[in-house]
N, C-alpha and C. Protein backbone atom coordinates (compact mmCIF):
# COMPACT_ATOMS: atom_id res chain seq x y z
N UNK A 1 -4.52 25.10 -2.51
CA UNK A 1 -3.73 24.35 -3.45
C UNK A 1 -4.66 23.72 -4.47
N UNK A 2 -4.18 23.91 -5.65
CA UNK A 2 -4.74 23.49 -6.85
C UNK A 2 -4.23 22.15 -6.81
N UNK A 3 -5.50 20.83 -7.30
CA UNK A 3 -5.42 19.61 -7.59
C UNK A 3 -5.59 19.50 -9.29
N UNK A 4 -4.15 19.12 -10.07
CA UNK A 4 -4.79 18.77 -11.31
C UNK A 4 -4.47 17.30 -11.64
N UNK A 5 -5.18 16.60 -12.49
CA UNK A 5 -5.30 15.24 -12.71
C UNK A 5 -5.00 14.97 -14.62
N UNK A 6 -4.04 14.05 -14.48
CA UNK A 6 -2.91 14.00 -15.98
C UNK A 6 -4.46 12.58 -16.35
N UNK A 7 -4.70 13.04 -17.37
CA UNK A 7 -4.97 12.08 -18.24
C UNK A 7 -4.88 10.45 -18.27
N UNK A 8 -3.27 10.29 -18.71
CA UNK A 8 -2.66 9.45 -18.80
C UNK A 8 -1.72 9.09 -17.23
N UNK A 9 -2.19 8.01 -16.86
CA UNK A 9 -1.70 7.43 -15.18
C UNK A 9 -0.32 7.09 -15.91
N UNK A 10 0.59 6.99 -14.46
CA UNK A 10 1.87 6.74 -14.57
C UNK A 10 2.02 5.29 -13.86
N UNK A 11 2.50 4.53 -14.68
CA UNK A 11 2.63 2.96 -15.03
C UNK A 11 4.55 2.61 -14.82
N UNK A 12 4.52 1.69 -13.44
CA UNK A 12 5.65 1.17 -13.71
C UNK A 12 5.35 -0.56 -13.52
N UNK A 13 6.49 -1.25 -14.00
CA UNK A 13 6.50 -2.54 -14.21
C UNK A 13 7.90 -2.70 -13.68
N UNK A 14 7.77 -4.13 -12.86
CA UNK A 14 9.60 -5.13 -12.47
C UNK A 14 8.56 -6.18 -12.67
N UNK A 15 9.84 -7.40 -12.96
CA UNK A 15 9.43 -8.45 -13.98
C UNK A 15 10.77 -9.44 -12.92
N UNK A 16 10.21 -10.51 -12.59
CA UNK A 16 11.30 -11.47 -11.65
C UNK A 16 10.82 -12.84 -12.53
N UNK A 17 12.11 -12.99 -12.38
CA UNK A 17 12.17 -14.42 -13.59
C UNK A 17 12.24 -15.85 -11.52
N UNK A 18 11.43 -16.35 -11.32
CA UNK A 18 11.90 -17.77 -10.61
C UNK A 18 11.06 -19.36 -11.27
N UNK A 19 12.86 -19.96 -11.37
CA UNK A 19 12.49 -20.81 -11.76
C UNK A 19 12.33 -20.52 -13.57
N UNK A 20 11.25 -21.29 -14.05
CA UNK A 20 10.65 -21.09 -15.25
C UNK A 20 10.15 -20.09 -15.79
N UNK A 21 9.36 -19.56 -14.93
CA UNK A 21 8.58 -18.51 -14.87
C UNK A 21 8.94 -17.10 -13.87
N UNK A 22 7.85 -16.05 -15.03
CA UNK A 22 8.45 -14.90 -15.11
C UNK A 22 7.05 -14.54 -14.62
N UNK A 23 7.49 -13.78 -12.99
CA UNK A 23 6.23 -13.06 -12.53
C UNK A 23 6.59 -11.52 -13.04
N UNK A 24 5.51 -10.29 -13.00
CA UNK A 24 5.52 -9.45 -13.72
C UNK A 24 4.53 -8.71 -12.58
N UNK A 25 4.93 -7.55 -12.17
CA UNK A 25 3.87 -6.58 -11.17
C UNK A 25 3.88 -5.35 -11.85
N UNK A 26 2.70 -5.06 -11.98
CA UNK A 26 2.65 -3.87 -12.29
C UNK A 26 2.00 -2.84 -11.68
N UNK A 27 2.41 -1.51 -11.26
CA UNK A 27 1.93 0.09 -10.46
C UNK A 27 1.37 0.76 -11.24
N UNK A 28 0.51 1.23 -11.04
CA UNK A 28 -0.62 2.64 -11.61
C UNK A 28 -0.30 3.66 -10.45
N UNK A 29 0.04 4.67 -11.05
CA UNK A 29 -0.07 5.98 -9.64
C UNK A 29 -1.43 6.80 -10.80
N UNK A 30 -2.45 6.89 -9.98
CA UNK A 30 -2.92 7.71 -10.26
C UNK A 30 -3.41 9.29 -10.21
N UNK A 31 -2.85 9.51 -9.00
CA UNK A 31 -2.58 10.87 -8.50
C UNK A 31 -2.37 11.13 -7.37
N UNK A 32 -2.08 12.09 -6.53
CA UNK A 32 -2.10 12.32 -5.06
C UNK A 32 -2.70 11.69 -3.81
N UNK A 33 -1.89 11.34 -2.87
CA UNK A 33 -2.70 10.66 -2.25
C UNK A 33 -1.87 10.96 -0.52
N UNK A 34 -3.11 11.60 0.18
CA UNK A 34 -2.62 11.95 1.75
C UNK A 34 -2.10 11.22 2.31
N UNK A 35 -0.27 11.53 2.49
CA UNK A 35 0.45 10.48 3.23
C UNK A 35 -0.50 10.14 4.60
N UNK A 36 -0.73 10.97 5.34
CA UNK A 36 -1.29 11.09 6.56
C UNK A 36 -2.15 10.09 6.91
N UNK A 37 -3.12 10.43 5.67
CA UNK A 37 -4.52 9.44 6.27
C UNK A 37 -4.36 8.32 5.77
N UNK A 38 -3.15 7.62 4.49
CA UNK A 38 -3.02 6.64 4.66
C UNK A 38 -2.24 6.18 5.61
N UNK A 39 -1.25 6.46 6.51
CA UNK A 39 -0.84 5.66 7.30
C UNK A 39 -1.52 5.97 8.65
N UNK A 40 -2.68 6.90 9.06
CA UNK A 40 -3.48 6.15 10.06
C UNK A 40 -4.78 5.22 9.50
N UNK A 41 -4.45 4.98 8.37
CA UNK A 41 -5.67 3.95 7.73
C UNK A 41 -4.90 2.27 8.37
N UNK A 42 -3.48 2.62 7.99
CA UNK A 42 -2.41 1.05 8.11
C UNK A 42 -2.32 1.15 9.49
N UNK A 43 -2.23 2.34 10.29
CA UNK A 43 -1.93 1.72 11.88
C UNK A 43 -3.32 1.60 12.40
N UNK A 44 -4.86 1.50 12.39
CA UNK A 44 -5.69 1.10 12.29
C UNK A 44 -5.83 -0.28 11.87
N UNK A 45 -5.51 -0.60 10.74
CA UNK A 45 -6.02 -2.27 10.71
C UNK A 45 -4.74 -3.05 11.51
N UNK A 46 -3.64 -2.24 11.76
CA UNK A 46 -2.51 -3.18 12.41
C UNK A 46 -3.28 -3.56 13.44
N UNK A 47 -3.47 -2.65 14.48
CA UNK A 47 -3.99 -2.29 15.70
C UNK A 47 -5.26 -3.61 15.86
N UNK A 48 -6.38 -3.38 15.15
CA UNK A 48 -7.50 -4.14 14.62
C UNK A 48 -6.78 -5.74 14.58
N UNK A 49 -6.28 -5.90 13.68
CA UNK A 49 -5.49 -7.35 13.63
C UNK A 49 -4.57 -7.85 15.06
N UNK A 50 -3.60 -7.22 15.28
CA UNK A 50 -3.50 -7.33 16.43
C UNK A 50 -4.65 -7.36 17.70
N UNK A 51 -5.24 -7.30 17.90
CA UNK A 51 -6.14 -6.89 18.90
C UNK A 51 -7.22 -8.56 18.28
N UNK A 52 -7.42 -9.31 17.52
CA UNK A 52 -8.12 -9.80 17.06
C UNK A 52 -7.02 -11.15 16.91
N UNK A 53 -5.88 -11.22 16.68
CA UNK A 53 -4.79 -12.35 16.96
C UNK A 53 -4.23 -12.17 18.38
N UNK A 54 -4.78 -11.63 19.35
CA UNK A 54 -4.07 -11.46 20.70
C UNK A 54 -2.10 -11.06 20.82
N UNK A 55 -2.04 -10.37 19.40
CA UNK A 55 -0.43 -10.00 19.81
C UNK A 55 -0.38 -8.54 20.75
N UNK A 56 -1.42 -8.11 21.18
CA UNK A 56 -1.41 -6.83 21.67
C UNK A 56 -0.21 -7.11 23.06
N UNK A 57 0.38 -6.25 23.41
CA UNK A 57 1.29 -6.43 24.44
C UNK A 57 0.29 -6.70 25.83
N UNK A 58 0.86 -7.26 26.91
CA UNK A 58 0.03 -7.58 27.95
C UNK A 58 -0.46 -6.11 29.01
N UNK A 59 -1.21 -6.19 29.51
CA UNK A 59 -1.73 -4.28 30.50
C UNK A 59 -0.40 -4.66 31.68
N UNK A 60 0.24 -3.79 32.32
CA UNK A 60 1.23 -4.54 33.10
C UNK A 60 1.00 -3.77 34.33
């Protein structure tokens, strides 16, 4: 499989008004990215954090 890479990144923005003020977030996708190895990257630091706040379930 061919990887090609656009120039120009794809940019979204949501904008939440609380209160007075208007927070504003903004996304860059910049290209492909392995579902896979990011979510054993996230169940890794869960795991890590857990294990380091003692929420790990008890050995029974």
């Amino acid at each position: 499989m061919e990887q090609t890479r656009s120039n120009d990144p794809t940019t979204t923005y949501k904008e939440v008004k609380i209160g007075r003020t208007t927070y504003r977030v903004t996304s860059v996708f910049l290209g492909e990215k392995d579902l896979g190895k990011t979510l054993e990257q996230l169940a890794i630091r869960k795991a890590m954090a857990d294990i380091q706040t003692g929420t790990l379930c008890p050995a029974v």
